[in-house]
C-alpha atoms as a PDB file:
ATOM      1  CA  UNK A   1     313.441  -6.894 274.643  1.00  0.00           C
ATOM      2  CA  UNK A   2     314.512 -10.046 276.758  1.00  0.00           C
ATOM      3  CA  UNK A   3     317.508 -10.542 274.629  1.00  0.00           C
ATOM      4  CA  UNK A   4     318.607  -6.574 275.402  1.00  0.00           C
ATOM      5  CA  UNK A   5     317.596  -6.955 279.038  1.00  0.00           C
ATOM      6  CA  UNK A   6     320.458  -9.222 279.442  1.00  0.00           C
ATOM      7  CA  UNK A   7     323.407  -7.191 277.613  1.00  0.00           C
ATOM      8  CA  UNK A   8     325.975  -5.707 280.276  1.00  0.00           C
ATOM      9  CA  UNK A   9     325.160  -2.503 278.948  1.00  0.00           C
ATOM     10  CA  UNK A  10     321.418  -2.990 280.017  1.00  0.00           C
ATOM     11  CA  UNK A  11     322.550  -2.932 283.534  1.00  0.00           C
ATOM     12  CA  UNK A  12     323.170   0.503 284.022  1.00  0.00           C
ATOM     13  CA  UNK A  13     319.996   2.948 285.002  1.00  0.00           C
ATOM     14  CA  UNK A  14     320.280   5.396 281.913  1.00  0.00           C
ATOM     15  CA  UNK A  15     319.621   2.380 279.386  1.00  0.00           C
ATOM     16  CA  UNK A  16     317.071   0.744 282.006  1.00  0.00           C
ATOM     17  CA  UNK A  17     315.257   4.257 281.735  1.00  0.00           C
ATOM     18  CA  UNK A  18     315.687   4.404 278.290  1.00  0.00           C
ATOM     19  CA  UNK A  19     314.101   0.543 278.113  1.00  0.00           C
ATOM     20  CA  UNK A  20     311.407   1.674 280.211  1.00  0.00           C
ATOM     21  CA  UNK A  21     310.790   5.202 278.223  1.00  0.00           C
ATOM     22  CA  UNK A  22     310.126   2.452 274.530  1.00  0.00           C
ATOM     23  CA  UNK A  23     307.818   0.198 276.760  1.00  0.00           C
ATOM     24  CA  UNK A  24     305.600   2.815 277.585  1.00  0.00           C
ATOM     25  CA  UNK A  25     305.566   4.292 273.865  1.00  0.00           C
ATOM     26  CA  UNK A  26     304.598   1.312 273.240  1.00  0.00           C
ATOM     27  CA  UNK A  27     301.948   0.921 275.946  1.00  0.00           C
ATOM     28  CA  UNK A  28     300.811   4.190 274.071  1.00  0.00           C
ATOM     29  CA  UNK A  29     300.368   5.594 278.068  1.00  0.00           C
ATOM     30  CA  UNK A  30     299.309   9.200 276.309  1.00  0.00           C
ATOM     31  CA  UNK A  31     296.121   7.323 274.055  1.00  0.00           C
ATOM     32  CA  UNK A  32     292.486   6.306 275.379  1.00  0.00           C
ATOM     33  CA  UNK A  33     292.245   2.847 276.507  1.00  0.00           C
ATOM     34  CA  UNK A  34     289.945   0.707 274.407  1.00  0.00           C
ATOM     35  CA  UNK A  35     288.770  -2.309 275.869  1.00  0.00           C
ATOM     36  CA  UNK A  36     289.308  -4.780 273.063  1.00  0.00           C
ATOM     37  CA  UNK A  37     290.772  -8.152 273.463  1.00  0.00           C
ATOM     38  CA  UNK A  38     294.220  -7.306 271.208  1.00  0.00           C
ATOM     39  CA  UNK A  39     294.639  -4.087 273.247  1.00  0.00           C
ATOM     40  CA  UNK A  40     294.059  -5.823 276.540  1.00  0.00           C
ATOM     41  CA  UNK A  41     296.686  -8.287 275.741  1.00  0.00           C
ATOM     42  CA  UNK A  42     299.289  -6.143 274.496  1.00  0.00           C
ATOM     43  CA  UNK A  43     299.231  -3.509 277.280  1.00  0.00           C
ATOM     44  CA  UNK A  44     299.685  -6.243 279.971  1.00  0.00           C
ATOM     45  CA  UNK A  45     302.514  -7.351 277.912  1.00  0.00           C
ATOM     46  CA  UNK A  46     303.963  -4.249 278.280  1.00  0.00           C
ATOM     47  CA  UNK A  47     303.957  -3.988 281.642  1.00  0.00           C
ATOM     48  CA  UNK A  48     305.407  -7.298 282.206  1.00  0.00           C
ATOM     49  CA  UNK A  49     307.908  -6.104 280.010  1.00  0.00           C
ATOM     50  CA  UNK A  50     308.764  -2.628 281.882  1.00  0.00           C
ATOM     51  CA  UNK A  51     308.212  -4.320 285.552  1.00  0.00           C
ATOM     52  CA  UNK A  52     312.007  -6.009 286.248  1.00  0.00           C
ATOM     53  CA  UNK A  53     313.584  -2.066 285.341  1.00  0.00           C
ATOM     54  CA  UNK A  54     311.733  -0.688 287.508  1.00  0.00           C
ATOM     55  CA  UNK A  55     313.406   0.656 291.118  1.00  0.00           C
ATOM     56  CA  UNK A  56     314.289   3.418 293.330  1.00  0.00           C
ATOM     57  CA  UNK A  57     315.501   5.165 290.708  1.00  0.00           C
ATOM     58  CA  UNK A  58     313.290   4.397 287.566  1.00  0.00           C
ATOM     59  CA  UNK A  59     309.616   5.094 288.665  1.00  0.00           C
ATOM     60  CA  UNK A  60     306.709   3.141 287.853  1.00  0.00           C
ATOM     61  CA  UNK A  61     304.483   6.167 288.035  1.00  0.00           C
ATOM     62  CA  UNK A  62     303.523   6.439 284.239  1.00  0.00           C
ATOM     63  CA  UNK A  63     302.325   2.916 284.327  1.00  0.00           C
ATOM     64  CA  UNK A  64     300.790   2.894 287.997  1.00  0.00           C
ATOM     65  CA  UNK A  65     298.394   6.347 286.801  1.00  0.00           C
ATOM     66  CA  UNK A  66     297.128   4.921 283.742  1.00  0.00           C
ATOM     67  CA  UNK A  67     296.202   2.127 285.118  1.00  0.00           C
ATOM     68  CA  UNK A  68     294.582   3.492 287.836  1.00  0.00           C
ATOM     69  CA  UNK A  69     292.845   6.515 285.736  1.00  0.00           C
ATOM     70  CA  UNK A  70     291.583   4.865 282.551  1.00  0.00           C
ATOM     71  CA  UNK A  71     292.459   1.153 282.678  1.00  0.00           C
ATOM     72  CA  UNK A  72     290.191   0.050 285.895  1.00  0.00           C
ATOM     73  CA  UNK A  73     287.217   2.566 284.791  1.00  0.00           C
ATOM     74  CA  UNK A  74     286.939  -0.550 282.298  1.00  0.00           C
ATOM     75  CA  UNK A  75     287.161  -3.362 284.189  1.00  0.00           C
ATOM     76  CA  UNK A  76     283.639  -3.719 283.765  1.00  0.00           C
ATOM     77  CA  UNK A  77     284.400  -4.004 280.158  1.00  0.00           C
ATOM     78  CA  UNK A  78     286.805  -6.141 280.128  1.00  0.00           C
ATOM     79  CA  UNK A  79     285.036  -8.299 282.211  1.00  0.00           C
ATOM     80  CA  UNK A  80     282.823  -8.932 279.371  1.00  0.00           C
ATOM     81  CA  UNK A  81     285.649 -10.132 277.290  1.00  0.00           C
ATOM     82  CA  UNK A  82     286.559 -13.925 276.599  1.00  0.00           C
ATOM     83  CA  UNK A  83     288.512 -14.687 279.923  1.00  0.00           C
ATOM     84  CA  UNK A  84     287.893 -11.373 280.710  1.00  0.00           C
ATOM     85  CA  UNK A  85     287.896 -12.139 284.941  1.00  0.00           C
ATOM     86  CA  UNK A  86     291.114 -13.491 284.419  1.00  0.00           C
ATOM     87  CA  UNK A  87     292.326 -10.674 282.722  1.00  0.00           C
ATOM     88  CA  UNK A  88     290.859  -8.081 285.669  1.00  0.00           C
ATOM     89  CA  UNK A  89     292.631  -9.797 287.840  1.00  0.00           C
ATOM     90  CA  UNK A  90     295.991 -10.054 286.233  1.00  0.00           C
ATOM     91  CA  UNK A  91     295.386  -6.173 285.883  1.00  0.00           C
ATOM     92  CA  UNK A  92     294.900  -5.466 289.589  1.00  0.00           C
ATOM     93  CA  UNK A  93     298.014  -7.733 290.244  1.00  0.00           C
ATOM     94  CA  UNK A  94     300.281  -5.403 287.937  1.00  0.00           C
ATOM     95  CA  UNK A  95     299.208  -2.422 289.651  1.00  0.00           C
ATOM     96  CA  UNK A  96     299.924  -4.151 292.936  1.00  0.00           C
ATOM     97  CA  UNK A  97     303.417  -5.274 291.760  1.00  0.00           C
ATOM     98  CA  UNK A  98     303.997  -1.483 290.297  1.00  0.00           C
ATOM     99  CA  UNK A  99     302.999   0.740 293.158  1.00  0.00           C
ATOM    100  CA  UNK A 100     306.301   0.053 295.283  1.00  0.00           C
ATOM    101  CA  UNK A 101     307.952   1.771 292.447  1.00  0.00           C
ATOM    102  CA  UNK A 102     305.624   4.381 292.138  1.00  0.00           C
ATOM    103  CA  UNK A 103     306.887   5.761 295.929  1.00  0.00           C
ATOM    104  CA  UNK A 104     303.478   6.925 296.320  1.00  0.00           C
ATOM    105  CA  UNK A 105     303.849   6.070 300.340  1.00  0.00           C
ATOM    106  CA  UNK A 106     307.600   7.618 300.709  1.00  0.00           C
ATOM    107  CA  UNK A 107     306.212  11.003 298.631  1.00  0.00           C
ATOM    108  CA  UNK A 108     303.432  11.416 301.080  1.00  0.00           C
ATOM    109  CA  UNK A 109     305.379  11.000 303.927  1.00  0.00           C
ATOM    110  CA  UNK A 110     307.951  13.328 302.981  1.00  0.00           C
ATOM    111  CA  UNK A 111     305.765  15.910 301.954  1.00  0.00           C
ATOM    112  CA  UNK A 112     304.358  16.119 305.455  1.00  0.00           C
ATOM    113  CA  UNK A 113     306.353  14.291 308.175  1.00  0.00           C
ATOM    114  CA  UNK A 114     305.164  15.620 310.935  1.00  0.00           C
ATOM    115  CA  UNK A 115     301.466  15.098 309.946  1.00  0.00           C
ATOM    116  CA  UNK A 116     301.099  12.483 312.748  1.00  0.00           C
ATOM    117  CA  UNK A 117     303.938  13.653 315.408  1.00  0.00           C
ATOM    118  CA  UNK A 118     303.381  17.318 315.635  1.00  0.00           C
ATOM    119  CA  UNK A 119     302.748  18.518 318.995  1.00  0.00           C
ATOM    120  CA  UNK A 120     299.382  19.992 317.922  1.00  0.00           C
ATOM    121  CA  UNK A 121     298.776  16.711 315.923  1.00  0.00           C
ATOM    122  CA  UNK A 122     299.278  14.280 319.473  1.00  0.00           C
ATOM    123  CA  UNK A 123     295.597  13.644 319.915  1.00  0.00           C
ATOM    124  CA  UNK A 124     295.178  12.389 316.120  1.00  0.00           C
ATOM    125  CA  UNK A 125     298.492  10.019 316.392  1.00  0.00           C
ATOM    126  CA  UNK A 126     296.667   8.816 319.493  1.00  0.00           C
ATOM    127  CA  UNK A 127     293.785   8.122 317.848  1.00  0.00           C
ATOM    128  CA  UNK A 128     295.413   6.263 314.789  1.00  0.00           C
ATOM    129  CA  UNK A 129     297.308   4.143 317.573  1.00  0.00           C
ATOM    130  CA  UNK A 130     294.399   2.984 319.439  1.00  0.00           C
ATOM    131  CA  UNK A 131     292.507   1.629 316.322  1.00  0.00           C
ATOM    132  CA  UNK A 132     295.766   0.218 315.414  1.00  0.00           C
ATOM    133  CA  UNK A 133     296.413  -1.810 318.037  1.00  0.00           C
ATOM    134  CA  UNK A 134     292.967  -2.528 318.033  1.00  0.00           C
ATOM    135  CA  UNK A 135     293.467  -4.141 314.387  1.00  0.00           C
ATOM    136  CA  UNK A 136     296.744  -5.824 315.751  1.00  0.00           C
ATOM    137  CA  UNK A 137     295.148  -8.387 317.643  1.00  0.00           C
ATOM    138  CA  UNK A 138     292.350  -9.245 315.402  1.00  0.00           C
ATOM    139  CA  UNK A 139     295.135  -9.427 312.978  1.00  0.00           C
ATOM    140  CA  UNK A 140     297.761 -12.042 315.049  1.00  0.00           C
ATOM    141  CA  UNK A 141     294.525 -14.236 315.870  1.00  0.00           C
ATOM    142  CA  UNK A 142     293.955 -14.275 311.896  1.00  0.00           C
ATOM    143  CA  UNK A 143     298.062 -15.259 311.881  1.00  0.00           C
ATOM    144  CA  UNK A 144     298.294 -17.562 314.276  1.00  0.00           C
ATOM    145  CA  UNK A 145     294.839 -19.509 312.908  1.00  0.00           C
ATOM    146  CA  UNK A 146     296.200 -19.979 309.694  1.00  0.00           C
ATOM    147  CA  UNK A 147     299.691 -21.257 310.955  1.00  0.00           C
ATOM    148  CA  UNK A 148     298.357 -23.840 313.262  1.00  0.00           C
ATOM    149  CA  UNK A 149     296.110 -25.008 309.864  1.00  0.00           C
ATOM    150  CA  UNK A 150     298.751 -25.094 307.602  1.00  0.00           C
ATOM    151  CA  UNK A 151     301.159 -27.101 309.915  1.00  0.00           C
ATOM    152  CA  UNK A 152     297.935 -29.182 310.459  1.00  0.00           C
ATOM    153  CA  UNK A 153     297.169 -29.898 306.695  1.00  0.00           C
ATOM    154  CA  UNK A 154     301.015 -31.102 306.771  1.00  0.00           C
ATOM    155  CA  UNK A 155     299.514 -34.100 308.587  1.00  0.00           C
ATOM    156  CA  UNK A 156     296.916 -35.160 306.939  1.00  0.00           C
ATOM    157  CA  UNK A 157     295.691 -35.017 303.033  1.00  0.00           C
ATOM    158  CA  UNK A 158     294.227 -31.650 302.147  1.00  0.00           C
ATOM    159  CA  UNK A 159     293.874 -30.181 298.833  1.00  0.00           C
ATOM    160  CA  UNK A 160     296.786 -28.384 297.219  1.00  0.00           C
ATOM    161  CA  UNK A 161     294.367 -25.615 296.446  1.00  0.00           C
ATOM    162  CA  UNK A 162     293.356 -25.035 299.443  1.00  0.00           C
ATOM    163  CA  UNK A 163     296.669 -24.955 300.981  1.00  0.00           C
ATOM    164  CA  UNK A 164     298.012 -22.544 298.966  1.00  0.00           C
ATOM    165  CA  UNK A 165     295.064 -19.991 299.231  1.00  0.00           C
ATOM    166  CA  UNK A 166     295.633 -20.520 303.220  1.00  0.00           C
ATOM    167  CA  UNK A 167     299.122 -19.461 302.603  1.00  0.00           C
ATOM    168  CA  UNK A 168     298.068 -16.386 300.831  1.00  0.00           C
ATOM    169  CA  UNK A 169     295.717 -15.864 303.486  1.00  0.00           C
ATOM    170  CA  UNK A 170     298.392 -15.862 306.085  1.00  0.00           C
ATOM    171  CA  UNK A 171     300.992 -13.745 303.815  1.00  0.00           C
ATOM    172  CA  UNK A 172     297.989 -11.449 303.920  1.00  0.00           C
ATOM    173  CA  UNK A 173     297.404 -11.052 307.677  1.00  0.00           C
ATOM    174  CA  UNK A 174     301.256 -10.791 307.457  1.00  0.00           C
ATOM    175  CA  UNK A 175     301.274  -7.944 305.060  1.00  0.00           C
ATOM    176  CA  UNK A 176     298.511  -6.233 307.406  1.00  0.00           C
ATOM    177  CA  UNK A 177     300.710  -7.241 310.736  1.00  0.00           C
ATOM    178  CA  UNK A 178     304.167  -5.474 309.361  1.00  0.00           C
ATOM    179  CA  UNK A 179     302.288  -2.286 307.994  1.00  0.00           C
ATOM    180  CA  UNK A 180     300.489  -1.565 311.862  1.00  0.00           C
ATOM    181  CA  UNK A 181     304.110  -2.109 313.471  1.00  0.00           C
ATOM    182  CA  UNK A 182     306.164   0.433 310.886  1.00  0.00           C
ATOM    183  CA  UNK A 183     303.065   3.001 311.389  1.00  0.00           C
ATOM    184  CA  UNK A 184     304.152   3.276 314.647  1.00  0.00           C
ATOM    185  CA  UNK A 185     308.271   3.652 313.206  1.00  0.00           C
ATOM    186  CA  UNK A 186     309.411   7.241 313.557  1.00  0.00           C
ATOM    187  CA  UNK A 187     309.374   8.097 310.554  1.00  0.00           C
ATOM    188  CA  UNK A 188     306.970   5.814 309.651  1.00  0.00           C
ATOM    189  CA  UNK A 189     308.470   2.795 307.122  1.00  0.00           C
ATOM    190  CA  UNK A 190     306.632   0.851 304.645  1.00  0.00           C
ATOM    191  CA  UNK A 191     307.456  -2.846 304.129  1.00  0.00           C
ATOM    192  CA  UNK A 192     305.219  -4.861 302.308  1.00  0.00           C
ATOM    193  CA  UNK A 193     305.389  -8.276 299.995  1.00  0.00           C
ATOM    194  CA  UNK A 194     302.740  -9.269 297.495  1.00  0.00           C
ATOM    195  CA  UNK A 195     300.202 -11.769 299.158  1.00  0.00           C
ATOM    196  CA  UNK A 196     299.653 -13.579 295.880  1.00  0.00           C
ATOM    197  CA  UNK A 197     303.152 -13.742 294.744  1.00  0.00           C
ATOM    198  CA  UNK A 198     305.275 -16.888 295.985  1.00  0.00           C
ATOM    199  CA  UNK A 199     307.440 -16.154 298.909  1.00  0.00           C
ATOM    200  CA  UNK A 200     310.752 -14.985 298.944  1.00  0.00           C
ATOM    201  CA  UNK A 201     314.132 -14.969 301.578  1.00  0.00           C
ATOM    202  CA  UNK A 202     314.634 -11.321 301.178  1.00  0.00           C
ATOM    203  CA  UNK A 203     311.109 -10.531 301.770  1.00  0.00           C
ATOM    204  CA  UNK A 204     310.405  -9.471 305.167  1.00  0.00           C
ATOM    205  CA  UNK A 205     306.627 -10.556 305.589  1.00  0.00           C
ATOM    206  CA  UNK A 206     307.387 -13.668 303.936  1.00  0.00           C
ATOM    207  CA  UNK A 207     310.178 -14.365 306.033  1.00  0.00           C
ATOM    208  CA  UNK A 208     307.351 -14.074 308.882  1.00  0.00           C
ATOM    209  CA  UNK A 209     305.074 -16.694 307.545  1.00  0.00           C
END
């Protein structure tokens, strides 16, 4: 699969879909999931595999609901399994990476976009604005805490470990920040990076941080 993701012919979206569409055979998206070790394995595989076709155009929704429907009812299971709280986790990252893709956000809003601005609705948006802002500023004292440590561990020996999770920490509060301000967009946008991920130019909440 690597070798056909890089053909000039595996550029265009019809043979991306068509990638995507022998992943998820693969992934065997229409079975039961069993909790075994080989299984476990081999559907994350997949979905590493499927995850760099995915875009505007090629939804991630196939993956995202099986996941969410019949993969995390297990987690409990797989838990159990050798390395199995490594394995939740990698699980919940997937989904996290996936659900961009999945337009879940862009559906709902289009489906209803005057849920929050209607003129019958103004009391509601008001409501949603005050606990927003509310949030805000709990939110930029989290932000500006874990700048002022991480330019402070730049002076003096701290662990590597626990500088990075403060860096997650603040992509976090980031994350939270830059959803509160494009609630209040008209119509409302949704901008997000992944906290756990490393950061990246052309991400806007990294680009924050």
């Amino acid at each position: 699969m690597p070798l056909l993701s890089n053909l000039k012919i595996a550029k265009t979206i019809s043979v991306k879909q068509t990638l995507v569409n022998l992943i998820a055979e693969q992934a065997e998206l229409d079975d039961e999931f069993l909790p075994s070790p080989d299984n476990v394995a081999g559907f994350l595989q997949c979905v590493r595999l499927a995850l760099p076709y995915f875009s505007a155009y090629i939804g991630s929704t196939p993956f995202a609901n099986y996941i969410c429907l019949l993969v995390i009812t297990k987690l409990k299971e797989i838990e159990e399994l050798e390395g199995g709280a490594e394995l939740s986790l990698d699980i919940i990252k997937l989904l996290a990476e996936l659900s961009p893709f999945s337009l879940r956000m862009n559906k709902i809003k289009n489906h209803c976009p005057e849920f929050l601005t209607a003129a019958d609705n103004a009391q509601r948006f008001r409501d949603l604005k005050a606990r927003l802002q509310f949030l805000a500023r709990g939110v930029q004292s989290g932000i500006k805490t874990f700048r002022e440590s991480l330019v402070s561990n730049k002076s003096k020996e701290t662990k590597a470990e626990e500088t990075k999770m403060k860096a997650i920490a603040l992509r976090t509060m980031n994350n939270i920040n830059t959803l509160i301000k494009d609630l209040f967009r008209t119509p409302p946008t949704f901008k997000t990076c992944h906290s756990f991920m490393e950061t990246s130019d052309n991400c806007q909440c990294c680009s924050q941080t």
